[in-house]
C-alpha atoms as a PDB file:
ATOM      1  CA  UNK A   1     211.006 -40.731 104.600  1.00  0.00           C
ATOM      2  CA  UNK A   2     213.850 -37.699 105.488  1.00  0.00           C
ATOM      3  CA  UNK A   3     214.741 -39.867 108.114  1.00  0.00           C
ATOM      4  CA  UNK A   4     216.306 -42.365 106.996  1.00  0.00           C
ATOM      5  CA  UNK A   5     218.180 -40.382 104.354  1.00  0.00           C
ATOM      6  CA  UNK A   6     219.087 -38.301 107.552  1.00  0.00           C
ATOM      7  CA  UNK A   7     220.772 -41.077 109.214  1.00  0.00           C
ATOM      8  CA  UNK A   8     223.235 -41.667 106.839  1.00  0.00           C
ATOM      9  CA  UNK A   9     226.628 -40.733 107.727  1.00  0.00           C
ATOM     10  CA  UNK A  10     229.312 -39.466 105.568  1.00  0.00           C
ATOM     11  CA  UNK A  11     230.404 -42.778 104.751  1.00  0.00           C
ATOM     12  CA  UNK A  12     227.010 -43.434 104.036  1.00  0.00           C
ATOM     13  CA  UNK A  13     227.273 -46.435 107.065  1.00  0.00           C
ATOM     14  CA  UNK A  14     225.345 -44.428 109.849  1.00  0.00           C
ATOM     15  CA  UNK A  15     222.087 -46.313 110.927  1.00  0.00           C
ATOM     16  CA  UNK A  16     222.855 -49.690 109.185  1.00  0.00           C
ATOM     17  CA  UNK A  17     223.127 -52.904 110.990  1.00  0.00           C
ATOM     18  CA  UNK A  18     226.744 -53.744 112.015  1.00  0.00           C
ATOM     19  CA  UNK A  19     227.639 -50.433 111.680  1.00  0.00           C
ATOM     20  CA  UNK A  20     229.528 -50.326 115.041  1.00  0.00           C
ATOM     21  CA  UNK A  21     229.502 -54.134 115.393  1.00  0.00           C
ATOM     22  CA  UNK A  22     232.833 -54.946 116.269  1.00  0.00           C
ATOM     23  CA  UNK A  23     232.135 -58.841 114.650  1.00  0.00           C
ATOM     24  CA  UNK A  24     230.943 -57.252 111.452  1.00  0.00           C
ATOM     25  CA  UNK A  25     234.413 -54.773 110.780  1.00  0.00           C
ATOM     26  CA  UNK A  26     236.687 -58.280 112.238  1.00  0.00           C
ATOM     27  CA  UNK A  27     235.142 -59.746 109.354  1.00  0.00           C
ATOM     28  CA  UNK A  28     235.400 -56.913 106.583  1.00  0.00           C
ATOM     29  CA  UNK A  29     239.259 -56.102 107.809  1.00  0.00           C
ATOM     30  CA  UNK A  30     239.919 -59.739 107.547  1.00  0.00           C
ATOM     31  CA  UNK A  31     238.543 -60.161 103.988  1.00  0.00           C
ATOM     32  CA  UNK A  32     240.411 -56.647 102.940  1.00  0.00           C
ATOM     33  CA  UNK A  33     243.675 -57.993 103.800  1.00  0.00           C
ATOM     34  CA  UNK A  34     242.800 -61.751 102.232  1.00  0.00           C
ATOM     35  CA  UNK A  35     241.764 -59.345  98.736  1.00  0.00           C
ATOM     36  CA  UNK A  36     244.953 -57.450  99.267  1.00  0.00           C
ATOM     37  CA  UNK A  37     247.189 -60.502  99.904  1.00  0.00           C
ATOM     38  CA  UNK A  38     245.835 -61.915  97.025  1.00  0.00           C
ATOM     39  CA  UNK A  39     246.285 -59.398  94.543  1.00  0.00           C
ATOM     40  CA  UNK A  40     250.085 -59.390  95.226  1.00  0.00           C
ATOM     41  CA  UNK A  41     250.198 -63.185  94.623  1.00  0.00           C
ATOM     42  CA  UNK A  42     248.866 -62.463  91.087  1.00  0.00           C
ATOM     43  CA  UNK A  43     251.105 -59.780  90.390  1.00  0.00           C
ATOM     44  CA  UNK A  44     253.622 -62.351  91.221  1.00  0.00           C
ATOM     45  CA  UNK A  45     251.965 -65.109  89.428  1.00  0.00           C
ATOM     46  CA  UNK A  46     252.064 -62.858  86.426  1.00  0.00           C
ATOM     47  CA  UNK A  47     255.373 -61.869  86.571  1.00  0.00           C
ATOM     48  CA  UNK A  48     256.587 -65.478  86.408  1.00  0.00           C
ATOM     49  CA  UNK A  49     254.096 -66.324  83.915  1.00  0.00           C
ATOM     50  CA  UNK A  50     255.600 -63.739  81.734  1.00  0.00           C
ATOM     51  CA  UNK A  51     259.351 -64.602  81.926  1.00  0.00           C
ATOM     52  CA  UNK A  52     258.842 -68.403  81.568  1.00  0.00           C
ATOM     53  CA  UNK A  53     256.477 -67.317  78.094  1.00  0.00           C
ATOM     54  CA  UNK A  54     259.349 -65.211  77.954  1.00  0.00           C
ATOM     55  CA  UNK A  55     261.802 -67.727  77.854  1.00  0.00           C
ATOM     56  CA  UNK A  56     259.999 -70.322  75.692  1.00  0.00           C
ATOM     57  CA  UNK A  57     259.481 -67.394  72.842  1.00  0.00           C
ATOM     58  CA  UNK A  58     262.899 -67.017  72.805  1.00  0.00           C
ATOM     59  CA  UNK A  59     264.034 -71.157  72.690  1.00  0.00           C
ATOM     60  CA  UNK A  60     260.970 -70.978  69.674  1.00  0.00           C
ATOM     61  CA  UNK A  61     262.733 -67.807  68.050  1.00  0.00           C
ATOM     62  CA  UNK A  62     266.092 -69.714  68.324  1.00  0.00           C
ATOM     63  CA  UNK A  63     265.193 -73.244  67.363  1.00  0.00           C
ATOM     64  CA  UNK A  64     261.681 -73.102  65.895  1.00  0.00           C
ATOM     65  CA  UNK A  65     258.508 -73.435  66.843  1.00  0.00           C
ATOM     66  CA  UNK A  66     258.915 -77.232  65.768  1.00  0.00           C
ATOM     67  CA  UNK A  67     260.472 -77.647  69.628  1.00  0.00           C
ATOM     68  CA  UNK A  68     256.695 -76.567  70.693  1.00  0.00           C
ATOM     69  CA  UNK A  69     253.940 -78.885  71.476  1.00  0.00           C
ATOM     70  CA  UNK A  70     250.629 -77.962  70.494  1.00  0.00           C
ATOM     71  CA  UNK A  71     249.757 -76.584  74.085  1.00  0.00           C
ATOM     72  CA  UNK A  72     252.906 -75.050  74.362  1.00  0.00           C
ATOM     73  CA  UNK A  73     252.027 -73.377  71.255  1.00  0.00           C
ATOM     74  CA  UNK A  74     248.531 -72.247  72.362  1.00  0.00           C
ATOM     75  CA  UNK A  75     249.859 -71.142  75.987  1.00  0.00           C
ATOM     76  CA  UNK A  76     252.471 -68.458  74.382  1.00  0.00           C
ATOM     77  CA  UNK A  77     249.559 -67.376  71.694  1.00  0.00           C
ATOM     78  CA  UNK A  78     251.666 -68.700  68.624  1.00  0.00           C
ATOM     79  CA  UNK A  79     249.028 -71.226  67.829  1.00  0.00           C
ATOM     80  CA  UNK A  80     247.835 -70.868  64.003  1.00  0.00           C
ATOM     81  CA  UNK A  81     244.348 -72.035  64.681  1.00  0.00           C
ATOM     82  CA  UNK A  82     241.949 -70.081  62.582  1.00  0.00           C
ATOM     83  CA  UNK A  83     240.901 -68.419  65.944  1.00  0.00           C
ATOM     84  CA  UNK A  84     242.879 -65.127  66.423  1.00  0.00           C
ATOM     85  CA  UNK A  85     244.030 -64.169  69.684  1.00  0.00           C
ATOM     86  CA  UNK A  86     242.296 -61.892  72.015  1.00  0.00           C
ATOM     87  CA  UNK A  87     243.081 -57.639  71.496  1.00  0.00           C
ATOM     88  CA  UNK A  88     244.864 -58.361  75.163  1.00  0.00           C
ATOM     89  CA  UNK A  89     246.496 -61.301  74.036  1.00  0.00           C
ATOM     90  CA  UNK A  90     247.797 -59.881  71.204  1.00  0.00           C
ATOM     91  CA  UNK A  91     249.264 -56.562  73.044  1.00  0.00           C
ATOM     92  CA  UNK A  92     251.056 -59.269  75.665  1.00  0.00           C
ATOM     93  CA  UNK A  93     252.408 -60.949  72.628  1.00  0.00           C
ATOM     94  CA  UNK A  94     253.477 -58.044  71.490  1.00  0.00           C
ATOM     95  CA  UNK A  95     255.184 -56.294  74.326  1.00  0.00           C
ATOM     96  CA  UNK A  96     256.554 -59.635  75.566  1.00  0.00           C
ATOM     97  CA  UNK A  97     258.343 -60.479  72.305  1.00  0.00           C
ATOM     98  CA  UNK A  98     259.596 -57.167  72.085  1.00  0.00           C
ATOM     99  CA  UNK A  99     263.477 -56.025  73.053  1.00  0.00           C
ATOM    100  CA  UNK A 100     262.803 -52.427  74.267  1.00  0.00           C
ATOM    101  CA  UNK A 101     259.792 -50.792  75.743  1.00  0.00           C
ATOM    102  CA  UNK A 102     257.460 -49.320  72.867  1.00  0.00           C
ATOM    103  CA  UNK A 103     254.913 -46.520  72.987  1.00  0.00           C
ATOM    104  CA  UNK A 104     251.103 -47.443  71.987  1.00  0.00           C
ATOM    105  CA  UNK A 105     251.642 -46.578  68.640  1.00  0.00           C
ATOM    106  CA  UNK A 106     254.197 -48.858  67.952  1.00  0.00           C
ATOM    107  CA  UNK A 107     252.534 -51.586  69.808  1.00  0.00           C
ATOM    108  CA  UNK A 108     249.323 -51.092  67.062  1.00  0.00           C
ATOM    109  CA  UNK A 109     251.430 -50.912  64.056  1.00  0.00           C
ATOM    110  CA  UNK A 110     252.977 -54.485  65.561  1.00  0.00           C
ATOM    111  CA  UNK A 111     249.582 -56.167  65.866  1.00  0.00           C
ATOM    112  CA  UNK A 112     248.681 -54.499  62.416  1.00  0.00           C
ATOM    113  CA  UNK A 113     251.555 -56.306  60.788  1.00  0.00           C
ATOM    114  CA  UNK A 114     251.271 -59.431  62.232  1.00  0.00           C
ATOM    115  CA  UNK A 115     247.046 -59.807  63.137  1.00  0.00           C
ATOM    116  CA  UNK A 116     246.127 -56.961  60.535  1.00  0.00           C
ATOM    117  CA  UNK A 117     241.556 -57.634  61.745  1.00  0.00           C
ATOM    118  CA  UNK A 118     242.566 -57.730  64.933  1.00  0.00           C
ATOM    119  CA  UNK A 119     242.213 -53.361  65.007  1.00  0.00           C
ATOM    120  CA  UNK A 120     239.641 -52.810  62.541  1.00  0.00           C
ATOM    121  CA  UNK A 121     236.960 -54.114  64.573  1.00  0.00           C
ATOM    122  CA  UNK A 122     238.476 -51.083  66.977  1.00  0.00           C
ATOM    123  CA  UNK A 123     236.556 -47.484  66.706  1.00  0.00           C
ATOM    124  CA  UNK A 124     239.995 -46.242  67.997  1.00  0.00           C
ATOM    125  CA  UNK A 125     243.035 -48.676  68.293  1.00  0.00           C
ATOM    126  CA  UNK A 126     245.233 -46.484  70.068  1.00  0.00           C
ATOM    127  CA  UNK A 127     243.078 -45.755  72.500  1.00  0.00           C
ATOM    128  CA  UNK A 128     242.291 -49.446  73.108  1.00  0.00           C
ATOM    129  CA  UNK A 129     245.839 -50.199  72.669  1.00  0.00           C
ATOM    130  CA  UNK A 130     246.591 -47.146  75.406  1.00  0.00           C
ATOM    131  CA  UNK A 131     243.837 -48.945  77.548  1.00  0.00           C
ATOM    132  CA  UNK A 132     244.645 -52.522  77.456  1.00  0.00           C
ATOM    133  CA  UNK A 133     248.770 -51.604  78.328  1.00  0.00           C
ATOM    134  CA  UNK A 134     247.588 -49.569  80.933  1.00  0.00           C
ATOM    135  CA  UNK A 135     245.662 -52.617  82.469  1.00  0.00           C
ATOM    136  CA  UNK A 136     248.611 -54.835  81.953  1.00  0.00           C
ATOM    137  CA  UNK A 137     250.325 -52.286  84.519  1.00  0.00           C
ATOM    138  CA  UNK A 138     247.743 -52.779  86.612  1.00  0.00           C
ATOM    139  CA  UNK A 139     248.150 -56.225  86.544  1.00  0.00           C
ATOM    140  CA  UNK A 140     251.669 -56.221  86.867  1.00  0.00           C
ATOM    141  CA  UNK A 141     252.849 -57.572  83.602  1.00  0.00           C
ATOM    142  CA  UNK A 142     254.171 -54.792  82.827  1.00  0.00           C
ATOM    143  CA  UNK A 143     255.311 -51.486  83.307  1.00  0.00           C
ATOM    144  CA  UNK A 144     255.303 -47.825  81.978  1.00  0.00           C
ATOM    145  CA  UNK A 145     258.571 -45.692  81.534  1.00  0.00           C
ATOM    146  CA  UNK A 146     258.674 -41.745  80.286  1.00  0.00           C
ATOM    147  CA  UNK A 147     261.023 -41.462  77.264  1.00  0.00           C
ATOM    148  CA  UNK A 148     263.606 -38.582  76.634  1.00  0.00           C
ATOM    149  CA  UNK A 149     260.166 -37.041  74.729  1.00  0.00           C
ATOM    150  CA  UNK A 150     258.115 -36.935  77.418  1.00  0.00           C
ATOM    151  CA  UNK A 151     255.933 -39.611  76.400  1.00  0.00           C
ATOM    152  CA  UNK A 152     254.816 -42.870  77.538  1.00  0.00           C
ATOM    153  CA  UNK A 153     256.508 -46.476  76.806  1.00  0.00           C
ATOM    154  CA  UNK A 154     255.437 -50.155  78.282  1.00  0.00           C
ATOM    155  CA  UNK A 155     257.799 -52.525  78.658  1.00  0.00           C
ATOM    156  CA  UNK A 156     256.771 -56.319  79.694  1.00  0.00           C
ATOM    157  CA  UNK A 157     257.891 -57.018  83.337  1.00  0.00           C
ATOM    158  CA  UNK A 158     259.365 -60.337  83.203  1.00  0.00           C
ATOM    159  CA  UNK A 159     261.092 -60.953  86.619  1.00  0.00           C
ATOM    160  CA  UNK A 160     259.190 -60.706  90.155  1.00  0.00           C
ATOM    161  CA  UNK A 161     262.559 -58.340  91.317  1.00  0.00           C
ATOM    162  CA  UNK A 162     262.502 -55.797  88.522  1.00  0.00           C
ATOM    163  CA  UNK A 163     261.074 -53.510  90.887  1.00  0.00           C
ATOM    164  CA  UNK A 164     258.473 -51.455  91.833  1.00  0.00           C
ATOM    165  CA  UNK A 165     255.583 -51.320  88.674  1.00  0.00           C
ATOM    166  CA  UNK A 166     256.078 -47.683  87.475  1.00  0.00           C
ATOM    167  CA  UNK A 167     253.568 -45.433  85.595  1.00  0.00           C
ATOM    168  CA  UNK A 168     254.649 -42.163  84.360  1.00  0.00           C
ATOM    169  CA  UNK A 169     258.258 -42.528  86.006  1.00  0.00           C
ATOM    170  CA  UNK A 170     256.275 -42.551  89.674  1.00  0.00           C
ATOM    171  CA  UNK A 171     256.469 -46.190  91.700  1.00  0.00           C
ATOM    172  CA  UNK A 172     252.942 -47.420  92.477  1.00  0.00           C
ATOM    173  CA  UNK A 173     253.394 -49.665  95.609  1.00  0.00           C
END
Protein backbone atom coordinates (compact mmCIF):
# COMPACT_ATOMS: atom_id res chain seq x y z
CA UNK A 1 0.00 0.00 0.00
CA UNK A 2 3.26 2.52 1.03
CA UNK A 3 4.20 2.01 -2.32
CA UNK A 4 2.30 3.62 -4.26
CA UNK A 5 2.01 6.62 -1.95
CA UNK A 6 5.91 6.33 -2.21
CA UNK A 7 5.98 6.87 -5.82
CA UNK A 8 4.52 10.02 -5.89
CA UNK A 9 6.68 12.81 -6.71
CA UNK A 10 6.55 16.27 -5.48
CA UNK A 11 4.27 17.24 -8.06
CA UNK A 12 2.40 14.41 -7.11
CA UNK A 13 2.96 13.07 -11.12
CA UNK A 14 5.72 10.38 -10.31
CA UNK A 15 4.51 6.79 -11.29
CA UNK A 16 1.40 7.85 -13.35
CA UNK A 17 0.92 7.00 -16.91
CA UNK A 18 2.19 9.76 -19.29
CA UNK A 19 4.16 11.06 -16.77
CA UNK A 20 7.28 11.38 -19.02
CA UNK A 21 5.27 10.80 -22.22
CA UNK A 22 6.37 13.36 -24.40
CA UNK A 23 2.64 12.99 -26.45
CA UNK A 24 0.84 13.41 -23.17
CA UNK A 25 2.77 17.09 -21.99
CA UNK A 26 2.41 18.17 -26.27
CA UNK A 27 -1.06 17.81 -25.46
CA UNK A 28 -1.39 19.50 -21.88
CA UNK A 29 1.08 22.56 -23.12
CA UNK A 30 -1.10 22.88 -26.10
CA UNK A 31 -4.41 23.07 -24.17
CA UNK A 32 -2.59 25.57 -21.45
CA UNK A 33 -1.84 28.02 -24.03
CA UNK A 34 -5.51 27.48 -25.94
CA UNK A 35 -6.99 28.25 -21.91
CA UNK A 36 -4.58 31.11 -21.71
CA UNK A 37 -5.30 32.54 -25.20
CA UNK A 38 -8.69 32.37 -24.41
CA UNK A 39 -8.93 34.07 -21.29
CA UNK A 40 -7.36 37.22 -22.88
CA UNK A 41 -10.05 37.17 -25.63
CA UNK A 42 -12.65 37.52 -22.82
CA UNK A 43 -10.96 40.11 -21.06
CA UNK A 44 -11.17 41.77 -24.36
CA UNK A 45 -14.62 40.72 -25.10
CA UNK A 46 -15.52 42.30 -21.81
CA UNK A 47 -13.90 45.33 -22.18
CA UNK A 48 -15.84 46.12 -25.37
CA UNK A 49 -18.91 44.81 -23.96
CA UNK A 50 -18.60 47.35 -21.28
CA UNK A 51 -17.93 50.57 -23.29
CA UNK A 52 -20.60 49.85 -25.97
CA UNK A 53 -23.23 49.28 -22.56
CA UNK A 54 -21.29 52.15 -21.76
CA UNK A 55 -22.18 54.14 -24.51
CA UNK A 56 -25.86 53.14 -24.89
CA UNK A 57 -26.40 54.17 -20.94
CA UNK A 58 -25.26 57.31 -21.74
CA UNK A 59 -27.50 57.94 -25.34
CA UNK A 60 -30.52 56.45 -22.66
CA UNK A 61 -29.36 59.05 -19.89
CA UNK A 62 -29.36 61.77 -22.65
CA UNK A 63 -32.44 60.98 -24.67
CA UNK A 64 -34.43 58.44 -22.66
CA UNK A 65 -34.80 55.14 -22.37
CA UNK A 66 -37.76 55.55 -24.98
CA UNK A 67 -34.66 55.31 -27.79
CA UNK A 68 -34.26 51.57 -26.23
CA UNK A 69 -35.82 48.51 -27.57
CA UNK A 70 -36.92 46.02 -25.25
CA UNK A 71 -33.64 43.89 -25.70
CA UNK A 72 -31.64 46.78 -25.65
CA UNK A 73 -33.23 47.46 -22.45
CA UNK A 74 -32.69 43.96 -20.97
CA UNK A 75 -28.93 43.77 -22.37
CA UNK A 76 -27.82 47.08 -20.27
CA UNK A 77 -30.01 45.68 -17.09
CA UNK A 78 -32.53 48.72 -17.27
CA UNK A 79 -35.36 46.40 -18.01
CA UNK A 80 -38.36 46.95 -15.39
CA UNK A 81 -39.51 43.40 -15.52
CA UNK A 82 -40.59 42.31 -12.11
CA UNK A 83 -37.36 40.14 -12.16
CA UNK A 84 -34.49 42.07 -10.43
CA UNK A 85 -31.14 41.86 -11.70
CA UNK A 86 -28.51 39.57 -10.51
CA UNK A 87 -26.15 40.94 -7.11
CA UNK A 88 -23.32 40.95 -10.14
CA UNK A 89 -25.47 42.58 -12.44
CA UNK A 90 -26.40 45.09 -10.29
CA UNK A 91 -22.63 46.00 -9.07
CA UNK A 92 -21.77 46.24 -13.14
CA UNK A 93 -24.68 48.55 -13.38
CA UNK A 94 -23.51 50.29 -10.84
CA UNK A 95 -19.86 50.84 -11.45
CA UNK A 96 -20.54 51.21 -15.19
CA UNK A 97 -23.00 54.09 -14.78
CA UNK A 98 -20.85 55.67 -12.45
CA UNK A 99 -18.36 58.89 -13.30
CA UNK A 100 -15.49 58.16 -10.83
CA UNK A 101 -14.24 55.00 -9.30
CA UNK A 102 -16.17 54.24 -5.90
CA UNK A 103 -15.12 52.19 -2.90
CA UNK A 104 -17.48 49.06 -1.87
CA UNK A 105 -19.34 51.03 0.34
CA UNK A 106 -20.51 53.39 -1.96
CA UNK A 107 -21.19 50.82 -4.53
CA UNK A 108 -23.86 49.12 -1.69
CA UNK A 109 -25.44 52.29 -0.71
CA UNK A 110 -26.00 52.68 -4.82
CA UNK A 111 -27.71 49.31 -5.21
CA UNK A 112 -29.57 50.11 -1.83
CA UNK A 113 -31.08 53.19 -3.38
CA UNK A 114 -31.93 52.00 -6.51
CA UNK A 115 -32.64 47.77 -5.88
CA UNK A 116 -33.16 48.32 -1.99
CA UNK A 117 -33.92 43.62 -1.65
CA UNK A 118 -31.29 43.20 -3.68
CA UNK A 119 -28.73 43.31 -0.12
CA UNK A 120 -30.97 42.07 2.41
CA UNK A 121 -30.96 38.66 1.22
CA UNK A 122 -26.92 39.35 1.91
CA UNK A 123 -25.51 38.11 5.54
CA UNK A 124 -22.85 40.82 4.75
CA UNK A 125 -23.23 43.18 1.67
CA UNK A 126 -19.98 44.66 1.79
CA UNK A 127 -18.31 41.78 1.84
CA UNK A 128 -20.27 40.43 -1.15
CA UNK A 129 -20.07 43.73 -2.69
CA UNK A 130 -15.98 43.60 -1.90
CA UNK A 131 -16.19 40.03 -3.52
CA UNK A 132 -18.17 40.42 -6.59
CA UNK A 133 -15.83 43.88 -7.65
CA UNK A 134 -12.98 41.95 -6.97
CA UNK A 135 -14.17 39.25 -9.55
CA UNK A 136 -15.06 41.89 -12.01
CA UNK A 137 -11.13 42.64 -11.85
CA UNK A 138 -10.57 39.39 -12.47
CA UNK A 139 -12.56 39.42 -15.31
CA UNK A 140 -11.34 42.46 -16.62
CA UNK A 141 -14.28 44.74 -16.42
CA UNK A 142 -12.84 46.55 -14.25
CA UNK A 143 -10.19 47.73 -12.23
CA UNK A 144 -9.01 48.67 -8.64
CA UNK A 145 -7.17 52.03 -7.79
CA UNK A 146 -5.73 53.06 -4.04
CA UNK A 147 -7.19 56.47 -3.05
CA UNK A 148 -5.23 59.37 -1.28
CA UNK A 149 -6.70 57.21 2.04
CA UNK A 150 -5.18 54.26 1.43
CA UNK A 151 -8.15 52.42 0.53
CA UNK A 152 -9.54 50.60 -2.28
CA UNK A 153 -11.77 52.05 -5.33
CA UNK A 154 -13.15 50.08 -8.66
CA UNK A 155 -13.63 51.80 -11.51
CA UNK A 156 -15.39 50.04 -14.72
CA UNK A 157 -12.75 49.47 -17.50
CA UNK A 158 -14.42 50.50 -20.55
CA UNK A 159 -11.73 50.58 -23.35
CA UNK A 160 -9.45 47.42 -24.33
CA UNK A 161 -6.23 50.23 -24.14
CA UNK A 162 -6.84 51.61 -20.67
CA UNK A 163 -4.09 49.58 -19.59
CA UNK A 164 -2.87 47.05 -17.58
CA UNK A 165 -5.97 45.77 -14.92
CA UNK A 166 -4.57 47.10 -11.58
CA UNK A 167 -5.34 45.85 -8.01
CA UNK A 168 -4.02 47.69 -5.13
CA UNK A 169 -2.00 50.22 -7.44
CA UNK A 170 0.20 46.90 -8.68
CA UNK A 171 -0.39 45.85 -12.67
CA UNK A 172 -1.51 42.21 -12.89
CA UNK A 173 -0.36 41.08 -16.42
Amino acid sequence: METGRNQLGANGNEGLPGHHDPHVLEVVRQAHEELRQLLRQRSEIMKRIGTVKQTIVGLANLFGDEVLNEELLELIDRKSSGRQPGFTKACRMVLMEASRPLGAREVCELIQQRIPPMLSRHKDPLASVTTVLNRLVDYGEARTLTRENGRRAWQWVSEPGDGARMRSGIPRA
